[in-house]
PDB file of N, CA and C in Angstrom:
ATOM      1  N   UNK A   1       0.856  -1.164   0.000  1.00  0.00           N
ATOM      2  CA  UNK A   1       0.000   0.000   0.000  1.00  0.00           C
ATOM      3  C   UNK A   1       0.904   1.230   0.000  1.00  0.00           C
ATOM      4  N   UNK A   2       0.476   2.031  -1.165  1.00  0.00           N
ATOM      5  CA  UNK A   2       1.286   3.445  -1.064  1.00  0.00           C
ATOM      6  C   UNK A   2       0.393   4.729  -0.367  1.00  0.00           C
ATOM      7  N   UNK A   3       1.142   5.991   0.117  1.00  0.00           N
ATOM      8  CA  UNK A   3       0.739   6.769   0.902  1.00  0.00           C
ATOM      9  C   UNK A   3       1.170   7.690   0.074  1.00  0.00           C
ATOM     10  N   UNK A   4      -0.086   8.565  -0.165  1.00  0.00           N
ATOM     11  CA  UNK A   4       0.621  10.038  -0.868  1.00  0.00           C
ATOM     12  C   UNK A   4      -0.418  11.069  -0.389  1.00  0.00           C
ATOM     13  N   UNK A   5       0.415  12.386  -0.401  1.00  0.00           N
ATOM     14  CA  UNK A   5      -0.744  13.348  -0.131  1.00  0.00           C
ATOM     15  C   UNK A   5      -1.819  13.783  -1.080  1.00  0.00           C
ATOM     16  N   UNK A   6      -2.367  14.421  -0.856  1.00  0.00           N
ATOM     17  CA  UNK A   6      -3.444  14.832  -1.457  1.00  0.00           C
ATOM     18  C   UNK A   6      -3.053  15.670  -2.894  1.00  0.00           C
ATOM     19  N   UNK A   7      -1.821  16.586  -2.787  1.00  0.00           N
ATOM     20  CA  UNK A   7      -1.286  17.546  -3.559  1.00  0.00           C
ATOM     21  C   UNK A   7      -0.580  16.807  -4.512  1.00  0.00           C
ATOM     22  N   UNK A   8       0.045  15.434  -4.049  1.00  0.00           N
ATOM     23  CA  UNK A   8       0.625  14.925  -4.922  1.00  0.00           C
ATOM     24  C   UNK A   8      -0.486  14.167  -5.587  1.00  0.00           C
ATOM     25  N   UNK A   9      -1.660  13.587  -5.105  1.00  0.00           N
ATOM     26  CA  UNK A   9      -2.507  12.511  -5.687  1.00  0.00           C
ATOM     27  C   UNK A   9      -3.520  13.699  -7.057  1.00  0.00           C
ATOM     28  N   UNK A  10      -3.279  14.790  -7.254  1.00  0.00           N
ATOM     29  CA  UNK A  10      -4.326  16.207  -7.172  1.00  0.00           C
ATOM     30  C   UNK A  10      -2.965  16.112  -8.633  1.00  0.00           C
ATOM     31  N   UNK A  11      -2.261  15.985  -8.806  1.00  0.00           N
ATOM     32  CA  UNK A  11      -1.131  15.965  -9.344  1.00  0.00           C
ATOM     33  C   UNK A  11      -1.034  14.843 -10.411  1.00  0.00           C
ATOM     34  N   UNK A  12      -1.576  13.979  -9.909  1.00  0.00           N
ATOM     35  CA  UNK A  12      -0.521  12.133 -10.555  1.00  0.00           C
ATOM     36  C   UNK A  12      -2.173  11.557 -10.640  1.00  0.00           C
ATOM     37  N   UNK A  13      -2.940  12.451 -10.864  1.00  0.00           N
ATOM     38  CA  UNK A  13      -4.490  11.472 -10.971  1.00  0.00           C
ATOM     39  C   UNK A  13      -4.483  10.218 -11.742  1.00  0.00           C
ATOM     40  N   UNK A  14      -4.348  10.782 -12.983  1.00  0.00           N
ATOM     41  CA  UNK A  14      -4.392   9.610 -14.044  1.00  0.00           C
ATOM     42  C   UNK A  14      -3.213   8.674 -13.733  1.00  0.00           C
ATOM     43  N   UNK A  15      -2.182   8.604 -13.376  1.00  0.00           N
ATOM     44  CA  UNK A  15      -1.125   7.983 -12.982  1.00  0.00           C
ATOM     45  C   UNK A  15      -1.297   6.439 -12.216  1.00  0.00           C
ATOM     46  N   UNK A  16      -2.320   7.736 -10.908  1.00  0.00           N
ATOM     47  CA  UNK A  16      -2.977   6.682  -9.763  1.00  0.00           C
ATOM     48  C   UNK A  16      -3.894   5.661 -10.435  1.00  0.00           C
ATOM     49  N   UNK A  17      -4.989   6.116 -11.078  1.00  0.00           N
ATOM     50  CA  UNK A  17      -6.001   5.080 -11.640  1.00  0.00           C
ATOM     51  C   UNK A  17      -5.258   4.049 -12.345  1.00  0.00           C
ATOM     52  N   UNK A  18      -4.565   4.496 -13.293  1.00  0.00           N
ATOM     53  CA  UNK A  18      -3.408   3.256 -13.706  1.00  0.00           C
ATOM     54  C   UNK A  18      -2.893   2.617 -13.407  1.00  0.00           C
ATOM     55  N   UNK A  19      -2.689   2.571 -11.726  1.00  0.00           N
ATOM     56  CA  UNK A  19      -1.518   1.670 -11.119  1.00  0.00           C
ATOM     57  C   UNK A  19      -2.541   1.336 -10.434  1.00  0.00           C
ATOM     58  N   UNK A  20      -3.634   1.460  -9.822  1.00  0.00           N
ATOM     59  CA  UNK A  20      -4.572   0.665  -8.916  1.00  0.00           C
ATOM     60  C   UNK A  20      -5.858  -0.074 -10.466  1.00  0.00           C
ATOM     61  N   UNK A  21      -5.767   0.460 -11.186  1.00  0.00           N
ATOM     62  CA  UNK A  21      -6.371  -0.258 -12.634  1.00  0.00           C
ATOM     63  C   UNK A  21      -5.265  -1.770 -12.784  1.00  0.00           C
ATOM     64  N   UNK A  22      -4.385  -1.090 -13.120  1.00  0.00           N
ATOM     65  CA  UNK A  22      -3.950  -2.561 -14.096  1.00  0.00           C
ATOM     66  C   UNK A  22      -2.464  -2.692 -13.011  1.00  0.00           C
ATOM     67  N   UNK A  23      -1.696  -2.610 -12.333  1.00  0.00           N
ATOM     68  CA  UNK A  23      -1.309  -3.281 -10.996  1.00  0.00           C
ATOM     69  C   UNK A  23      -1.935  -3.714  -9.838  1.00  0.00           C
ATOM     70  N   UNK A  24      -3.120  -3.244  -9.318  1.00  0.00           N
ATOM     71  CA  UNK A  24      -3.795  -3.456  -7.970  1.00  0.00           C
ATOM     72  C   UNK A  24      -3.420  -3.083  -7.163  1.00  0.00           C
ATOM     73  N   UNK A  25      -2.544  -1.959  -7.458  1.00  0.00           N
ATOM     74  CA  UNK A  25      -2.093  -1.017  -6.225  1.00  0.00           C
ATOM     75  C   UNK A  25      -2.736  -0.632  -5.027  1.00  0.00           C
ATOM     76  N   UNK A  26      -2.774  -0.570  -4.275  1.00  0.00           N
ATOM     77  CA  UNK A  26      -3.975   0.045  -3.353  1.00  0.00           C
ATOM     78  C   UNK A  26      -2.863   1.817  -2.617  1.00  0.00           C
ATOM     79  N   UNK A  27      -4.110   2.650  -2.651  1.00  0.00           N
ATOM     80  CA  UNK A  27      -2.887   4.183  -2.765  1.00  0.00           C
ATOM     81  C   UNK A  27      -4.288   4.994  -1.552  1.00  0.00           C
ATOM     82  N   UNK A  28      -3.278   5.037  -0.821  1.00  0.00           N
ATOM     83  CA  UNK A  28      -4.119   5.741   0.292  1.00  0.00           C
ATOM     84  C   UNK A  28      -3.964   7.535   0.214  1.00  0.00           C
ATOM     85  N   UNK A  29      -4.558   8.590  -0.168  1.00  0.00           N
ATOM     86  CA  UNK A  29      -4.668   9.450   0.121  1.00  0.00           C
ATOM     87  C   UNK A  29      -4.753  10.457   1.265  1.00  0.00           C
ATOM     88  N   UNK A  30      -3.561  10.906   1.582  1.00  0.00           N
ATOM     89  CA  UNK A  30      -3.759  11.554   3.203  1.00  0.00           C
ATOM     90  C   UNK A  30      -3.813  13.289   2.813  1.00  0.00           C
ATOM     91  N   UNK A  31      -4.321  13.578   4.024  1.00  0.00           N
ATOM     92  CA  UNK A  31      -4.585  14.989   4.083  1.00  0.00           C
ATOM     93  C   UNK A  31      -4.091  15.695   5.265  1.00  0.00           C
ATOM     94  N   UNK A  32      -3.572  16.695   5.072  1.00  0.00           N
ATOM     95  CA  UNK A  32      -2.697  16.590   6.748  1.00  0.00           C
ATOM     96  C   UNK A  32      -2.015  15.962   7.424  1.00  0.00           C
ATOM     97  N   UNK A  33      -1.247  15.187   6.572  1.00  0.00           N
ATOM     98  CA  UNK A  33      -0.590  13.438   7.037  1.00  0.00           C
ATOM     99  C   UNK A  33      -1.484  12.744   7.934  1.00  0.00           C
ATOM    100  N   UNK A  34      -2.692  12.916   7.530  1.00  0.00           N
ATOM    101  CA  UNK A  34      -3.887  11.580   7.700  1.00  0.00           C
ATOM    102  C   UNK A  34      -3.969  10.953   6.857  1.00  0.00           C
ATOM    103  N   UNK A  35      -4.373   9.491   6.265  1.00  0.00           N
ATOM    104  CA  UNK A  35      -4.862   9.052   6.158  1.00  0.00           C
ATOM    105  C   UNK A  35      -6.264   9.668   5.413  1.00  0.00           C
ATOM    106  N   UNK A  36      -7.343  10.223   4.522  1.00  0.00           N
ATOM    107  CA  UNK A  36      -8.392  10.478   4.577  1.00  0.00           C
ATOM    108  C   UNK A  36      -9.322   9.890   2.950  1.00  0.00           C
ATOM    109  N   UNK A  37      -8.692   8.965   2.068  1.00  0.00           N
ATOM    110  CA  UNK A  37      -9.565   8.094   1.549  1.00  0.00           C
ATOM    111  C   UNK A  37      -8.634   7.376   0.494  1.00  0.00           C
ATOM    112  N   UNK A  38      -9.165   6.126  -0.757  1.00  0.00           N
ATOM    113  CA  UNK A  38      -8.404   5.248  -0.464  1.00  0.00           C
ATOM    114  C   UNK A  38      -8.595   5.319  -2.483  1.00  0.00           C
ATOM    115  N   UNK A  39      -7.641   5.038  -3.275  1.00  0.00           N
ATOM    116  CA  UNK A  39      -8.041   4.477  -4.403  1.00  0.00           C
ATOM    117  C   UNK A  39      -7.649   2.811  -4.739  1.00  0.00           C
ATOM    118  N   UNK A  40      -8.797   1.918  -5.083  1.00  0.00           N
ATOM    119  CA  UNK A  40      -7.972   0.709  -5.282  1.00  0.00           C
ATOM    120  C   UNK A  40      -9.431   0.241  -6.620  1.00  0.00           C
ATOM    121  N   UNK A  41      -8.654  -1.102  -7.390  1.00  0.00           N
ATOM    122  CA  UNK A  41      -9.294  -1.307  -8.195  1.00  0.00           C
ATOM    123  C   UNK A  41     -10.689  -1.599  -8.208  1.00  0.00           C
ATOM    124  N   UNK A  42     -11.120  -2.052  -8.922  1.00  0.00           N
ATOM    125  CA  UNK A  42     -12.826  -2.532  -9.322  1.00  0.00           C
ATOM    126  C   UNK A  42     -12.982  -3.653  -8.668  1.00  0.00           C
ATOM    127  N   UNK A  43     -11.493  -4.893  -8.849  1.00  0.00           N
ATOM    128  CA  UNK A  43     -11.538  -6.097  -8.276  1.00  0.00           C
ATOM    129  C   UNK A  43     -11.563  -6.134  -6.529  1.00  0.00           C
ATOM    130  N   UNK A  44     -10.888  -4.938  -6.352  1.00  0.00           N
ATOM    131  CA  UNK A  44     -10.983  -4.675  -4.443  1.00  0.00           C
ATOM    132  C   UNK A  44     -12.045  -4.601  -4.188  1.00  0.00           C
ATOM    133  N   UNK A  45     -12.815  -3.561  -4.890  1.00  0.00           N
ATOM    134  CA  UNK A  45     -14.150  -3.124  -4.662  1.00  0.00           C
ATOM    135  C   UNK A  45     -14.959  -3.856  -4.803  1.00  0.00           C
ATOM    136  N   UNK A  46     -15.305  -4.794  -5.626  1.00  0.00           N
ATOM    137  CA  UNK A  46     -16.279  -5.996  -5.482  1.00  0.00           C
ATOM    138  C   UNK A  46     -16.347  -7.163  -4.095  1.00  0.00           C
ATOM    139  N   UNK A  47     -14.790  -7.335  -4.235  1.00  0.00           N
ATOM    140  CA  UNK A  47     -14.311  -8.129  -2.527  1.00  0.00           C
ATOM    141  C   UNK A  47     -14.807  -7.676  -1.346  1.00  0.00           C
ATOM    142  N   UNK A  48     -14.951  -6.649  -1.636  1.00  0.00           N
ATOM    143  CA  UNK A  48     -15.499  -5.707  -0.157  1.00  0.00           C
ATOM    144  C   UNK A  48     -16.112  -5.355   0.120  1.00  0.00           C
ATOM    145  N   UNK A  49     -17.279  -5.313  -1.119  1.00  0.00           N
ATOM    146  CA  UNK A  49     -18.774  -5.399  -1.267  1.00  0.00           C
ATOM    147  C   UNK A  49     -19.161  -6.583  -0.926  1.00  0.00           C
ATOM    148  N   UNK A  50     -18.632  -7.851  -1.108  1.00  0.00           N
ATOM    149  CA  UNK A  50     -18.802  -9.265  -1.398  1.00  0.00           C
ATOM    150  C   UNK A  50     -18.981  -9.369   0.507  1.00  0.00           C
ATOM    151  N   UNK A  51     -17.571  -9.251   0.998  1.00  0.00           N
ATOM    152  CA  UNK A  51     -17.340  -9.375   2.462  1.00  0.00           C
ATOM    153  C   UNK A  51     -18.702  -8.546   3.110  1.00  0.00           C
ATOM    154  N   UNK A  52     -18.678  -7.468   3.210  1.00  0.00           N
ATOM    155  CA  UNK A  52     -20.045  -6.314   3.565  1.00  0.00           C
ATOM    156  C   UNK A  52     -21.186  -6.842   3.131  1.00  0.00           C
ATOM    157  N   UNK A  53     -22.053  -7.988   1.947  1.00  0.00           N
ATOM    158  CA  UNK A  53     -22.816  -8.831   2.074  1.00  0.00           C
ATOM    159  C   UNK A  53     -23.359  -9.845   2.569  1.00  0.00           C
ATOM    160  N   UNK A  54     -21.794 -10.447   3.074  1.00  0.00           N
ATOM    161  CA  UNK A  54     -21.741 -11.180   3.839  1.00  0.00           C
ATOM    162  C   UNK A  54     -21.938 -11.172   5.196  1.00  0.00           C
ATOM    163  N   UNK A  55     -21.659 -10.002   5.522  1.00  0.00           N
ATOM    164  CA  UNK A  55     -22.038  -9.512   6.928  1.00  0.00           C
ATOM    165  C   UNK A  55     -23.495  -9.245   7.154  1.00  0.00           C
ATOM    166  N   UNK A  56     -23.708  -8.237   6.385  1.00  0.00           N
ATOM    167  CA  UNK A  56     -24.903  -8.360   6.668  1.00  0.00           C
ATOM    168  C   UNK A  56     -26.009  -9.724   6.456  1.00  0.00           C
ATOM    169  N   UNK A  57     -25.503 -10.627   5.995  1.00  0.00           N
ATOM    170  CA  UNK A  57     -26.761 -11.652   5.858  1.00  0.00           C
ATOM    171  C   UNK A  57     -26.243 -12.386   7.229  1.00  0.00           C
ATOM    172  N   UNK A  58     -24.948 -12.385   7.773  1.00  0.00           N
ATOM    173  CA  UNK A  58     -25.010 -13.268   8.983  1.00  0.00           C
ATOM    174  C   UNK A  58     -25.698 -12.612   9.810  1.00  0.00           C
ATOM    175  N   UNK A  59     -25.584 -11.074   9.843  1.00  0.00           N
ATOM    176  CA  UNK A  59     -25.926 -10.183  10.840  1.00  0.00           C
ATOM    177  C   UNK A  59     -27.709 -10.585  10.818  1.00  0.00           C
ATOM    178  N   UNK A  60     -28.340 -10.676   9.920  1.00  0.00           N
ATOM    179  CA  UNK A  60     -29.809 -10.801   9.723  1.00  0.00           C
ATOM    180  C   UNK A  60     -30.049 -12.222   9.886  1.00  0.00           C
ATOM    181  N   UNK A  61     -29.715 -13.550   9.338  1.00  0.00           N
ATOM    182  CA  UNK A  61     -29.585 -14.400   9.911  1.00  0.00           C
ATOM    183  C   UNK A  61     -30.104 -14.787  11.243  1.00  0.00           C
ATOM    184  N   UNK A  62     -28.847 -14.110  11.920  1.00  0.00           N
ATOM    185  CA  UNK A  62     -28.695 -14.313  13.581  1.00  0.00           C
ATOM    186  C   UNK A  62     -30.194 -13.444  13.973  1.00  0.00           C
ATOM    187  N   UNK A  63     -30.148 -12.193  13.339  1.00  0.00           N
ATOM    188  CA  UNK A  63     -31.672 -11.909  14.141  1.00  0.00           C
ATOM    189  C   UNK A  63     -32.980 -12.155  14.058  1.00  0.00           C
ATOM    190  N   UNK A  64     -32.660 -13.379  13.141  1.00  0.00           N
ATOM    191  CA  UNK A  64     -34.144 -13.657  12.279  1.00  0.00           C
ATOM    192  C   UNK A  64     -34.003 -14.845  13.489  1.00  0.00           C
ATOM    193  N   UNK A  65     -33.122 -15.577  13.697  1.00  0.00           N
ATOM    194  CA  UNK A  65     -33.259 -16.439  14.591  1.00  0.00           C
ATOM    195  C   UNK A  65     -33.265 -15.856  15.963  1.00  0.00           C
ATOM    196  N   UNK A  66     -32.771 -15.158  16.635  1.00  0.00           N
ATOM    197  CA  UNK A  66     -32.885 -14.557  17.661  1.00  0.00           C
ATOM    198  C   UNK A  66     -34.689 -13.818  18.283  1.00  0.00           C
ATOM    199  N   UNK A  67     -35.236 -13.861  17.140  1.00  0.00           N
ATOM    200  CA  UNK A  67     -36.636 -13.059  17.347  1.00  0.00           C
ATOM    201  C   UNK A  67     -37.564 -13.965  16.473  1.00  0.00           C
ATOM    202  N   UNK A  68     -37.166 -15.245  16.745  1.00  0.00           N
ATOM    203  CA  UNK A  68     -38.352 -15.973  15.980  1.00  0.00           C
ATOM    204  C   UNK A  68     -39.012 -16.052  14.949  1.00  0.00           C
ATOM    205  N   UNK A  69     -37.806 -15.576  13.922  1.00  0.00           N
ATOM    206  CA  UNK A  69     -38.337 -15.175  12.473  1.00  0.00           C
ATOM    207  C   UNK A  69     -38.522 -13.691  12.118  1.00  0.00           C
ATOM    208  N   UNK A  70     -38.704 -12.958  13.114  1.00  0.00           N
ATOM    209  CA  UNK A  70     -39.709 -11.737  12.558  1.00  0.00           C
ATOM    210  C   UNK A  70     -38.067 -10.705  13.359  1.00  0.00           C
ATOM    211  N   UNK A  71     -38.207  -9.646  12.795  1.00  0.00           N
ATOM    212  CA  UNK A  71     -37.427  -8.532  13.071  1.00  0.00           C
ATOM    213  C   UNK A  71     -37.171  -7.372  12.200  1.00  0.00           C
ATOM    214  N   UNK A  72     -37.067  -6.010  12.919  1.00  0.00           N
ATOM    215  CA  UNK A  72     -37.489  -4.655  11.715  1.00  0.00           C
ATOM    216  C   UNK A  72     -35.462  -4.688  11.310  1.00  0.00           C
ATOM    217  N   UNK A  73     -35.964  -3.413  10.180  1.00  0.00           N
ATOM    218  CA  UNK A  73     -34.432  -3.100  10.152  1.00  0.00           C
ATOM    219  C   UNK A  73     -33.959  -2.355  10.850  1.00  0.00           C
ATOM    220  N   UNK A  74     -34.651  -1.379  11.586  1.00  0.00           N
ATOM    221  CA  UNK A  74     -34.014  -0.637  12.474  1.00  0.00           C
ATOM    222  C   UNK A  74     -33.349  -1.365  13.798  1.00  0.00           C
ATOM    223  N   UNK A  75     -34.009  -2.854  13.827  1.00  0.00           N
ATOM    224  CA  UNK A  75     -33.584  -3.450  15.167  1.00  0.00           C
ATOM    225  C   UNK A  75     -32.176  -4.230  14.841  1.00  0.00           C
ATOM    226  N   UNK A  76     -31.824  -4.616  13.408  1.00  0.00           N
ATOM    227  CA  UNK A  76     -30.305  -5.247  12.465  1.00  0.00           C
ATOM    228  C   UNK A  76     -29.265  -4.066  12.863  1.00  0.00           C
ATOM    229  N   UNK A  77     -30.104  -2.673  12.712  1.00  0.00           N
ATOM    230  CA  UNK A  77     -28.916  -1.791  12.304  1.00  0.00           C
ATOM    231  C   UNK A  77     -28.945  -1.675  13.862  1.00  0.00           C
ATOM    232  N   UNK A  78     -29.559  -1.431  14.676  1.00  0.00           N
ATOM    233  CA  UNK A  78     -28.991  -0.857  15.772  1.00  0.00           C
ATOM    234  C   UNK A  78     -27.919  -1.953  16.412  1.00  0.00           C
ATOM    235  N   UNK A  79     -28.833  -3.350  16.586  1.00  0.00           N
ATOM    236  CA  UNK A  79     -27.895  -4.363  16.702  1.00  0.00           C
ATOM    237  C   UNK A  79     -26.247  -4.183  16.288  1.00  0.00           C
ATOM    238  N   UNK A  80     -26.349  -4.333  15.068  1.00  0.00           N
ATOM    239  CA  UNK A  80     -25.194  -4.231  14.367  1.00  0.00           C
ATOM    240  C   UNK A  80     -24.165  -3.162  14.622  1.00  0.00           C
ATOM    241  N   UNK A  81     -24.488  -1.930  15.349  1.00  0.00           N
ATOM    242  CA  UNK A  81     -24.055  -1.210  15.641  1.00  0.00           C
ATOM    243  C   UNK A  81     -23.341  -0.877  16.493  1.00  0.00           C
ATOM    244  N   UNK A  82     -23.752  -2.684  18.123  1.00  0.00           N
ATOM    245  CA  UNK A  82     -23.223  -2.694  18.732  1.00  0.00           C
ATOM    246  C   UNK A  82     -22.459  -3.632  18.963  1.00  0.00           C
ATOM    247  N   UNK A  83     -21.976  -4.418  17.927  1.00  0.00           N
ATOM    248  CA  UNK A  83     -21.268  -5.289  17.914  1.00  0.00           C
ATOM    249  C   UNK A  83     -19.998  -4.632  17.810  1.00  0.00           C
TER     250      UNK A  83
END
């Protein structure tokens, strides 16, 4: 994983998409030497959508069994919130 600032990423745009496109770079964008968002390919992004589906169906799952079948979404998300 590479770290660049913002000024340089503001700079090397097309550069970045290219190397997280067709290397799989993953290029973290900081701001203030934070950390503050992330570029990575299409193939990351599906994985992590994939994983985050997955969660949520265990997460609903468990409360469908926990409440006898029946449960709102507000009661998943709050749940979920405190895990």
């Amino acid at each position: 994983m590479t770290a660049i600032s913002a000024t340089e990423a503001r700079a090397n745009f097309q550069e970045l998409i290219n190397r997280a496109e067709y290397k799989g770079e993953r290029i973290v964008i900081q701001r203030h030497g934070k950390a503050a968002v992330a570029i990575i390919g299409l193939d990351d992004l599906k994985l992590l959508e994939a994983v985050e589906d997955a969660i949520d169906s265990e997460t609903l799952r468990r409360a469908i069994e926990e409440n006898d079948g029946f449960t709102s979404l507000e009661a998943i998300s709050a749940k979920r919130g405190n895990e």
